[in-house]
C-alpha atoms as a PDB file:
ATOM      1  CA  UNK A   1      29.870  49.391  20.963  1.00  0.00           C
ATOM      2  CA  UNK A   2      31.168  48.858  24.283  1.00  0.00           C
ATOM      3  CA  UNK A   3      29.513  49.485  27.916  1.00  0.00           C
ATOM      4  CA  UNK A   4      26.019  48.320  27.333  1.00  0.00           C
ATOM      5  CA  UNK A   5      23.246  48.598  25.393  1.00  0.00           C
ATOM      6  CA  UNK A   6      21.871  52.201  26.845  1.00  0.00           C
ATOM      7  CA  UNK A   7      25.141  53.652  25.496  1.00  0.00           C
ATOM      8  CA  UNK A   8      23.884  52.366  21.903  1.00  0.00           C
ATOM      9  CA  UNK A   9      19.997  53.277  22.106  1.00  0.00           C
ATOM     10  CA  UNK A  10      21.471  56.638  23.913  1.00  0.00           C
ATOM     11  CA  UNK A  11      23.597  56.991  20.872  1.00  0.00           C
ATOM     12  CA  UNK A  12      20.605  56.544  18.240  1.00  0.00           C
ATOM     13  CA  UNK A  13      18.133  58.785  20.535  1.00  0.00           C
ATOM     14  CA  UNK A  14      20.695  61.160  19.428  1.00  0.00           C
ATOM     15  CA  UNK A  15      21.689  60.341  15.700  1.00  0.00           C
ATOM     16  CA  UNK A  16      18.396  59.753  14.039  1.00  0.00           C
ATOM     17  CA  UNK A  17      16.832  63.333  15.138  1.00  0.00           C
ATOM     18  CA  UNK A  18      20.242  64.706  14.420  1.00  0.00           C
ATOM     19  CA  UNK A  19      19.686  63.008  10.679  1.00  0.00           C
ATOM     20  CA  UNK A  20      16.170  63.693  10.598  1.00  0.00           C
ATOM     21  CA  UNK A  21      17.128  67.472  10.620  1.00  0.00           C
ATOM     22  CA  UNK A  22      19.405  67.638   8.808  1.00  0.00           C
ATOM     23  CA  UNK A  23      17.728  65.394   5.659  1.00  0.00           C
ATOM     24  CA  UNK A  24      14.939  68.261   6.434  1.00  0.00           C
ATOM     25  CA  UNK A  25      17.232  71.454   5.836  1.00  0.00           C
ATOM     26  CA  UNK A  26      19.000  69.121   3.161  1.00  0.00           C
ATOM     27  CA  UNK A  27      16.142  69.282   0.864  1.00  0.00           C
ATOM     28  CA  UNK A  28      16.306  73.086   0.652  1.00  0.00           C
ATOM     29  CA  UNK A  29      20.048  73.265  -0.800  1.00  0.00           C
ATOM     30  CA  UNK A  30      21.131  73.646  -3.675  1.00  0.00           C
ATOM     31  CA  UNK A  31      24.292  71.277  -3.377  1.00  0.00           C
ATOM     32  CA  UNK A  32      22.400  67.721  -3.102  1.00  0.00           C
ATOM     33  CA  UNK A  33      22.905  66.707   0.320  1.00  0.00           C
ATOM     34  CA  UNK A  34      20.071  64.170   1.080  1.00  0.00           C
ATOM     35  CA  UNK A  35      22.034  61.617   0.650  1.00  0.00           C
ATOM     36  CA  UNK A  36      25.077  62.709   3.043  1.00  0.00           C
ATOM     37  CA  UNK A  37      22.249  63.690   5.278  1.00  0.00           C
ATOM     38  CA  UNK A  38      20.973  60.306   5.601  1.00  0.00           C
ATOM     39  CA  UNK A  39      24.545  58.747   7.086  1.00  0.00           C
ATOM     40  CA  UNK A  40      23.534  59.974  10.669  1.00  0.00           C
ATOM     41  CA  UNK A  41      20.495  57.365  10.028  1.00  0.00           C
ATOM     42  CA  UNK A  42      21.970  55.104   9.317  1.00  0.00           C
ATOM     43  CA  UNK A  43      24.222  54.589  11.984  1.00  0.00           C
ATOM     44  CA  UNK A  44      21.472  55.712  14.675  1.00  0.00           C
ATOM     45  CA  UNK A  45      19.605  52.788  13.069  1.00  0.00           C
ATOM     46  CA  UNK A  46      22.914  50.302  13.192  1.00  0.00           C
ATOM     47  CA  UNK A  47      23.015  51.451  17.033  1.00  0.00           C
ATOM     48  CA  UNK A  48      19.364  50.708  17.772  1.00  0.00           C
ATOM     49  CA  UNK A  49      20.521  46.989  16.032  1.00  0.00           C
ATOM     50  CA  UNK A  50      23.707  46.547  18.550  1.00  0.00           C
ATOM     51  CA  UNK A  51      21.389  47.436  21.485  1.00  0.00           C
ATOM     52  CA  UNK A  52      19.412  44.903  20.579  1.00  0.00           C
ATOM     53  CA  UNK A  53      22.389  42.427  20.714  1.00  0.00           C
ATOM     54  CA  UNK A  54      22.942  43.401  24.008  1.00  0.00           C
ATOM     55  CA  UNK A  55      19.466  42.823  25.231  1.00  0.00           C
ATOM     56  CA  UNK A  56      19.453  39.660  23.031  1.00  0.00           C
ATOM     57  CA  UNK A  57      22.476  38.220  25.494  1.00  0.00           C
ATOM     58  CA  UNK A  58      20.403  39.881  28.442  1.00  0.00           C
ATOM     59  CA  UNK A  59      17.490  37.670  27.410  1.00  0.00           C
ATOM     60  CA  UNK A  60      19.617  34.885  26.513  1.00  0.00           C
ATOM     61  CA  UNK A  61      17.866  35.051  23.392  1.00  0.00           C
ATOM     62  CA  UNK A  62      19.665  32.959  20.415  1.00  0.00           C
ATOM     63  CA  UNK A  63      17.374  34.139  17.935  1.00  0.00           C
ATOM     64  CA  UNK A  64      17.018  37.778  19.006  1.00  0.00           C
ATOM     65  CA  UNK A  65      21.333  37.860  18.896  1.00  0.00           C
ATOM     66  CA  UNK A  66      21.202  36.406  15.307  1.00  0.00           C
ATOM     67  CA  UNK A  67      18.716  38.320  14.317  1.00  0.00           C
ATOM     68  CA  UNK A  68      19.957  41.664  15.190  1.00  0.00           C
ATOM     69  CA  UNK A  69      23.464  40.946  15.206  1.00  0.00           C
ATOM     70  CA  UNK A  70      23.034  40.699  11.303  1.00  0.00           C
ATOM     71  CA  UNK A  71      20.615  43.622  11.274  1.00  0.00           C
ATOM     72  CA  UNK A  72      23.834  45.077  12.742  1.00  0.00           C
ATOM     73  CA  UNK A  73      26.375  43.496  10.494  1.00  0.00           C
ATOM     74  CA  UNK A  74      24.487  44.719   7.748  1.00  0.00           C
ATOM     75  CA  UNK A  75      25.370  48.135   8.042  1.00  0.00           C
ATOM     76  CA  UNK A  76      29.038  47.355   8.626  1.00  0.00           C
ATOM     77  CA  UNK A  77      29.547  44.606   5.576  1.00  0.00           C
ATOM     78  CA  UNK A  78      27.260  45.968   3.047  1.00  0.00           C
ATOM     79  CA  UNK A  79      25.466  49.150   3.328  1.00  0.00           C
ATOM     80  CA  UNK A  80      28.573  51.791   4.031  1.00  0.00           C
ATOM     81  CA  UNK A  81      30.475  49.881   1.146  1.00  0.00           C
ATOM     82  CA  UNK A  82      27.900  51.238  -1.573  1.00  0.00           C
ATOM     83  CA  UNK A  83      26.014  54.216   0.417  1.00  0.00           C
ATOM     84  CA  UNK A  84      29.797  56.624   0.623  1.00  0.00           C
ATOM     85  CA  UNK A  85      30.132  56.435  -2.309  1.00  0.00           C
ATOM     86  CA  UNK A  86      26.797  56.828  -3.404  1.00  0.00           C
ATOM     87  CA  UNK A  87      26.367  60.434  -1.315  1.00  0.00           C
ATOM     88  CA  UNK A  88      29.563  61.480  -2.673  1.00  0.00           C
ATOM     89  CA  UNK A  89      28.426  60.586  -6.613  1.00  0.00           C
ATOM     90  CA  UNK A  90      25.220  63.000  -5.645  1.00  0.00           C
ATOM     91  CA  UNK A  91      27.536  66.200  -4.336  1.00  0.00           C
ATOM     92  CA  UNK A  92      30.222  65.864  -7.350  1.00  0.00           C
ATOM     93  CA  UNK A  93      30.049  68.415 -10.086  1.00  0.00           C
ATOM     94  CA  UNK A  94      33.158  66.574 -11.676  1.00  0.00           C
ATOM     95  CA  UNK A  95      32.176  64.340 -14.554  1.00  0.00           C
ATOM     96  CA  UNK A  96      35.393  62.079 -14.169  1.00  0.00           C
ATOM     97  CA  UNK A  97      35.218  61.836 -10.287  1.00  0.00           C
ATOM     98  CA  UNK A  98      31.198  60.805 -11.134  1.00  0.00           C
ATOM     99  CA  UNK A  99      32.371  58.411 -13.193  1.00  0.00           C
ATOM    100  CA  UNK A 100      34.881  57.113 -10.506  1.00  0.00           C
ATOM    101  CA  UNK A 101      32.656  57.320  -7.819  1.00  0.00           C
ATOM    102  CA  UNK A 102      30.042  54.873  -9.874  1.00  0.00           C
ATOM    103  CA  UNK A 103      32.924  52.462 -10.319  1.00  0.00           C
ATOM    104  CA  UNK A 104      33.251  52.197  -6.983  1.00  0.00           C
ATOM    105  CA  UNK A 105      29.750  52.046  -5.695  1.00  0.00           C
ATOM    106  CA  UNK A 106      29.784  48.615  -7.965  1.00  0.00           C
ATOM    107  CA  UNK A 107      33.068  47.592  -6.216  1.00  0.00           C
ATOM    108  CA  UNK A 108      31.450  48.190  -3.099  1.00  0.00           C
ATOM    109  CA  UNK A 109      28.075  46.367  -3.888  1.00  0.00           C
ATOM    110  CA  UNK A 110      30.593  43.412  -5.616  1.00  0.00           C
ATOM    111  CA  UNK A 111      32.362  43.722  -1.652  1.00  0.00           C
ATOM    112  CA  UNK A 112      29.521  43.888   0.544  1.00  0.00           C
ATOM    113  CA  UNK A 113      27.607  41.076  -1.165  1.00  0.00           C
ATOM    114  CA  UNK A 114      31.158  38.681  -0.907  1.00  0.00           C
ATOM    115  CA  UNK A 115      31.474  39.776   3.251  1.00  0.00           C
ATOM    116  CA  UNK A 116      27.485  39.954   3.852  1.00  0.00           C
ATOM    117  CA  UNK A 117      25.495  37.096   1.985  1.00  0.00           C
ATOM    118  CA  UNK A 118      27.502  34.294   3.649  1.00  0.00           C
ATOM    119  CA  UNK A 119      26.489  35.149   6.960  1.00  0.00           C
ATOM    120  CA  UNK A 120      23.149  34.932   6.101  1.00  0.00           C
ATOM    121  CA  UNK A 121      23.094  31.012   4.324  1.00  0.00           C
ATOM    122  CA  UNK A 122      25.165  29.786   6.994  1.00  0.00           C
ATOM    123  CA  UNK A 123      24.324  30.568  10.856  1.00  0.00           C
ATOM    124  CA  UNK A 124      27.765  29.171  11.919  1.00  0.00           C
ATOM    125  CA  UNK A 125      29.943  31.622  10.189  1.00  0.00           C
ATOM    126  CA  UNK A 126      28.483  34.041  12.821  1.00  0.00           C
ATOM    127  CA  UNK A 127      29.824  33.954  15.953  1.00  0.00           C
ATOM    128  CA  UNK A 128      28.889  36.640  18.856  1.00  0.00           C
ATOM    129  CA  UNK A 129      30.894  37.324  21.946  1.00  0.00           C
ATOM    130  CA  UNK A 130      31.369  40.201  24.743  1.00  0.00           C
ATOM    131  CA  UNK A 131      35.021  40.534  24.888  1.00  0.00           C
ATOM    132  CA  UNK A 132      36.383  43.479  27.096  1.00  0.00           C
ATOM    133  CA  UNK A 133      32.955  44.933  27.652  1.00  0.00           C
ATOM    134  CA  UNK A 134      32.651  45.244  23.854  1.00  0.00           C
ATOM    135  CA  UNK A 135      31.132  43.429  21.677  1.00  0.00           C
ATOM    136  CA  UNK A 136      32.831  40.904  19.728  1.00  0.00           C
ATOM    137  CA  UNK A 137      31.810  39.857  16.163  1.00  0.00           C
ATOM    138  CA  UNK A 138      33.367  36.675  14.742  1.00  0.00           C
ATOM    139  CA  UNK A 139      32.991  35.993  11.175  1.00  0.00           C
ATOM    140  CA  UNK A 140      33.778  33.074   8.745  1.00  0.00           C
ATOM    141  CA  UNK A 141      34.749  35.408   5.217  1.00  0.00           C
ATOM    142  CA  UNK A 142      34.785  32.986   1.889  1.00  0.00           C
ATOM    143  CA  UNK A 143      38.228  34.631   1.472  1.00  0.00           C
ATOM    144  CA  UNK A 144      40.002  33.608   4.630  1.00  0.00           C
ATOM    145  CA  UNK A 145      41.838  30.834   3.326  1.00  0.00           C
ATOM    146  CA  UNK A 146      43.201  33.382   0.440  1.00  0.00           C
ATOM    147  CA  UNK A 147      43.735  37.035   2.044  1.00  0.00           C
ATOM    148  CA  UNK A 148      44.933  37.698   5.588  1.00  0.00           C
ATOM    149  CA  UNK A 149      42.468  39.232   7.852  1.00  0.00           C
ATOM    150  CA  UNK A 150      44.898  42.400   7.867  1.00  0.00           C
ATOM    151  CA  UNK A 151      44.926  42.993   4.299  1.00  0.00           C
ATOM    152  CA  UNK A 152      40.984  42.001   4.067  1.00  0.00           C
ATOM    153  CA  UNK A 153      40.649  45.147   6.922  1.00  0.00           C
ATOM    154  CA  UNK A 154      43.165  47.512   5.028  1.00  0.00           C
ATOM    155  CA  UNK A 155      40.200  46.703   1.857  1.00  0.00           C
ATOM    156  CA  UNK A 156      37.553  47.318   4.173  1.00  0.00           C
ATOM    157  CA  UNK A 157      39.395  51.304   4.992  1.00  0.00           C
ATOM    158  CA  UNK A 158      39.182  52.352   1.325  1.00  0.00           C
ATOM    159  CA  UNK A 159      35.391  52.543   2.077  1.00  0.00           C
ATOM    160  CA  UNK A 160      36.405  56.361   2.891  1.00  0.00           C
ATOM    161  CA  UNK A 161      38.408  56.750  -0.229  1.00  0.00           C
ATOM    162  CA  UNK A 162      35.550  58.310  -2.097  1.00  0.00           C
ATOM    163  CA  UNK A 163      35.097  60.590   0.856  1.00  0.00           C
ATOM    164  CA  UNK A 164      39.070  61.621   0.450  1.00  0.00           C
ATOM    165  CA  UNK A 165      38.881  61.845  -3.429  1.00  0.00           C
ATOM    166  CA  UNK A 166      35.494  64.120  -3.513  1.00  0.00           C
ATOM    167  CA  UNK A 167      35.791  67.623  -4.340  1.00  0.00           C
ATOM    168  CA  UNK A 168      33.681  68.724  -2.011  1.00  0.00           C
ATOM    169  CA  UNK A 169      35.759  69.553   1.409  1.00  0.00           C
ATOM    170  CA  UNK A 170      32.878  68.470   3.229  1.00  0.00           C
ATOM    171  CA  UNK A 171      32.994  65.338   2.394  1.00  0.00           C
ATOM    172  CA  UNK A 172      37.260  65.372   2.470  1.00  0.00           C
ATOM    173  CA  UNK A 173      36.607  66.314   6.215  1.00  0.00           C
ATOM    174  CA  UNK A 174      34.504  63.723   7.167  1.00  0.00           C
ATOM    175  CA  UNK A 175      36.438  60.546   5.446  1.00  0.00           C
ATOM    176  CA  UNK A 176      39.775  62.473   7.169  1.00  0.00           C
ATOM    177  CA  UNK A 177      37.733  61.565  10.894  1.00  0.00           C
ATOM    178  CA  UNK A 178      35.969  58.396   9.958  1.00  0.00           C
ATOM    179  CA  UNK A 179      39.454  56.859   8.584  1.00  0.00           C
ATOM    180  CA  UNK A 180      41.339  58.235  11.740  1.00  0.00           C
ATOM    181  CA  UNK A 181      38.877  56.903  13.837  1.00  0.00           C
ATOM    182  CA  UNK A 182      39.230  53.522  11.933  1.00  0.00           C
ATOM    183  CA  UNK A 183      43.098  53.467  12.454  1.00  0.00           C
ATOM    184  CA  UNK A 184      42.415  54.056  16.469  1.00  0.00           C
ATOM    185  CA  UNK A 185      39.836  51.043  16.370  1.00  0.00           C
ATOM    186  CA  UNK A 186      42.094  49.019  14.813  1.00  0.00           C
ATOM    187  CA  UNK A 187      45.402  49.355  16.784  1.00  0.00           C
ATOM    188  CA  UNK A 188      43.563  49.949  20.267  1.00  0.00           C
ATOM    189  CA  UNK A 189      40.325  47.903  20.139  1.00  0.00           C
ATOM    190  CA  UNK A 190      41.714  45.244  17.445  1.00  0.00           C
ATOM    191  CA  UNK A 191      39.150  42.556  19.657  1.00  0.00           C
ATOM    192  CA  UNK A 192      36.421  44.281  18.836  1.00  0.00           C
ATOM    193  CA  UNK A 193      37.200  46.284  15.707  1.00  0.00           C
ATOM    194  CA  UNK A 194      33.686  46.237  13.851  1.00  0.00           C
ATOM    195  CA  UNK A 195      31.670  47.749  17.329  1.00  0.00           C
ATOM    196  CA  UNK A 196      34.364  50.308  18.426  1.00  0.00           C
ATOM    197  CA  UNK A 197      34.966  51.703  14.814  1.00  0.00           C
ATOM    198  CA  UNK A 198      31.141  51.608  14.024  1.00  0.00           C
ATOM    199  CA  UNK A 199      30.267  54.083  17.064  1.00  0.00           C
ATOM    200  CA  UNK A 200      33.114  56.308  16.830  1.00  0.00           C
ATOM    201  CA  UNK A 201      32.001  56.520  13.234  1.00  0.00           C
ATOM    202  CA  UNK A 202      28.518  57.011  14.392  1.00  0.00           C
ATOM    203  CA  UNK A 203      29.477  59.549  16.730  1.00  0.00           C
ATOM    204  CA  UNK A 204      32.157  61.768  13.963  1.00  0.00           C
ATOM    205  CA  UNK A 205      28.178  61.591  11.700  1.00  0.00           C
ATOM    206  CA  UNK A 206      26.785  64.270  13.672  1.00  0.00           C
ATOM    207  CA  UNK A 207      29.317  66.378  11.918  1.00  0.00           C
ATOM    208  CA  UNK A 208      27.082  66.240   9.219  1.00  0.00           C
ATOM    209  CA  UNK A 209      24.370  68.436  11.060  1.00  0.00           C
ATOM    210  CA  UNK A 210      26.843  71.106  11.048  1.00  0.00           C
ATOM    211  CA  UNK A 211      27.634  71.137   7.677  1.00  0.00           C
ATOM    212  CA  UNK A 212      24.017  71.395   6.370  1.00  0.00           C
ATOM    213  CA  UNK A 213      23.205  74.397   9.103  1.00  0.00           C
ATOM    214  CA  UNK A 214      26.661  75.944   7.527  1.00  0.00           C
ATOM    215  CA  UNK A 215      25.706  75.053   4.190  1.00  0.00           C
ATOM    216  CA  UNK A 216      22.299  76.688   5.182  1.00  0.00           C
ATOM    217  CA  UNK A 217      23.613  79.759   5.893  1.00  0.00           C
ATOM    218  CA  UNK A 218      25.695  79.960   3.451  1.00  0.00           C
ATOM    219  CA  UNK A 219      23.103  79.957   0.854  1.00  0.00           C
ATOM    220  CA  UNK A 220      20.552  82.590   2.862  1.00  0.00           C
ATOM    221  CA  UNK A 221      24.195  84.837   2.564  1.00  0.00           C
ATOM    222  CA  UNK A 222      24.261  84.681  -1.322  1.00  0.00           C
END
């Protein structure tokens, strides 16, 4: 994200306890939250990755940027595509939103693979730059000389559908926030989309805490 690469390990120092807790309490509930308690992770992990990019341009290390600039990229082109979906197929009671939710964690895996596995066979469809104090993460797609880059992004926002279309308002909540915060990354920090949207995202996770301490409490009520 932007500033430097304290604000990301900062950012993870705080996340990954925050999800470490919360996976803890998680395991006592009844509703099955692991998997929703995991997101906070996730993204303290993806954080750790961009601080890394930063120290990698620091160093003036080619390898180390690479390296952990698709550690990072990882995250943001594969892993959220198929792991929303997955927490929300976990929570749902619904058999026909279970059903939906599976379809799309294979659209998501069918997705992630098409934006992720190029960068990985070939090095020069990767390009990393600071650009505004943010980092700045230029990709080659397969699908570039077929889809614009704004309707490949608008693609890329239904990631939070399955948030939206769960039953559980939890859930609703948080894809409400994420996709906000996607909008805002997208209109004001359009030069740096994937970093901006990926901490504000990162930052909306440790709503999650809250809702397993409520959910918590909730149960010890009953």
């Amino acid at each position: 994200m932007c500033f430097s690469a304290g604000v990301s390990f900062t950012s993870a120092a705080i996340l990954i306890p925050a999800g470490l807790v919360s996976l803890n309490r998680a395991k006592h509930l009844k509703n099955t939250y692991w998997a929703f308690a995991l997101i906070p992770i996730a993204f303290g992990m993806q954080q750790i990755f961009e601080g890394l990019v930063w120290k990698s341009f620091e160093a003036n290390d080619a390898e180390l940027l690479r390296q952990s600039a698709l550690s990072f990229l990882f995250f943001s082109h594969f892993f959220w595509l198929v792991w929303i979906p997955v927490t929300c197929y976990f929570v749902e009671n619904s058999e026909k939103r279970k059903t939906l939710f599976l379809l799309m964690i294979a659209v998501g895996t069918a997705f992630g693979v098409i934006l992720f596995m190029p960068l990985l066979i070939n090095p020069s469809w990767l390009t990393v730059s600071v650009v505004n104090h943010s980092i700045h993460y230029s990709t080659i797609l397969i699908y570039d000389d077929h889809v614009s880059r704004d309707v490949g992004t608008i693609a890329y926002m239904f990631v939070m559908l399955p948030l939206m279309l769960s039953s559980d308002r939890y859930h609703r909540i948080l894809g409400l926030l994420i996709f906000i915060s996607m909008v805002v990354s997208q209109v004001f920090f359009n030069f740096a989309f994937v970093s901006v949207w990926c901490y504000f995202a990162a930052i909306i996770s440790l709503y999650i805490y809250v809702v397993v301490i409520q959910s918590e409490i909730k149960e010890y009520q009953v």
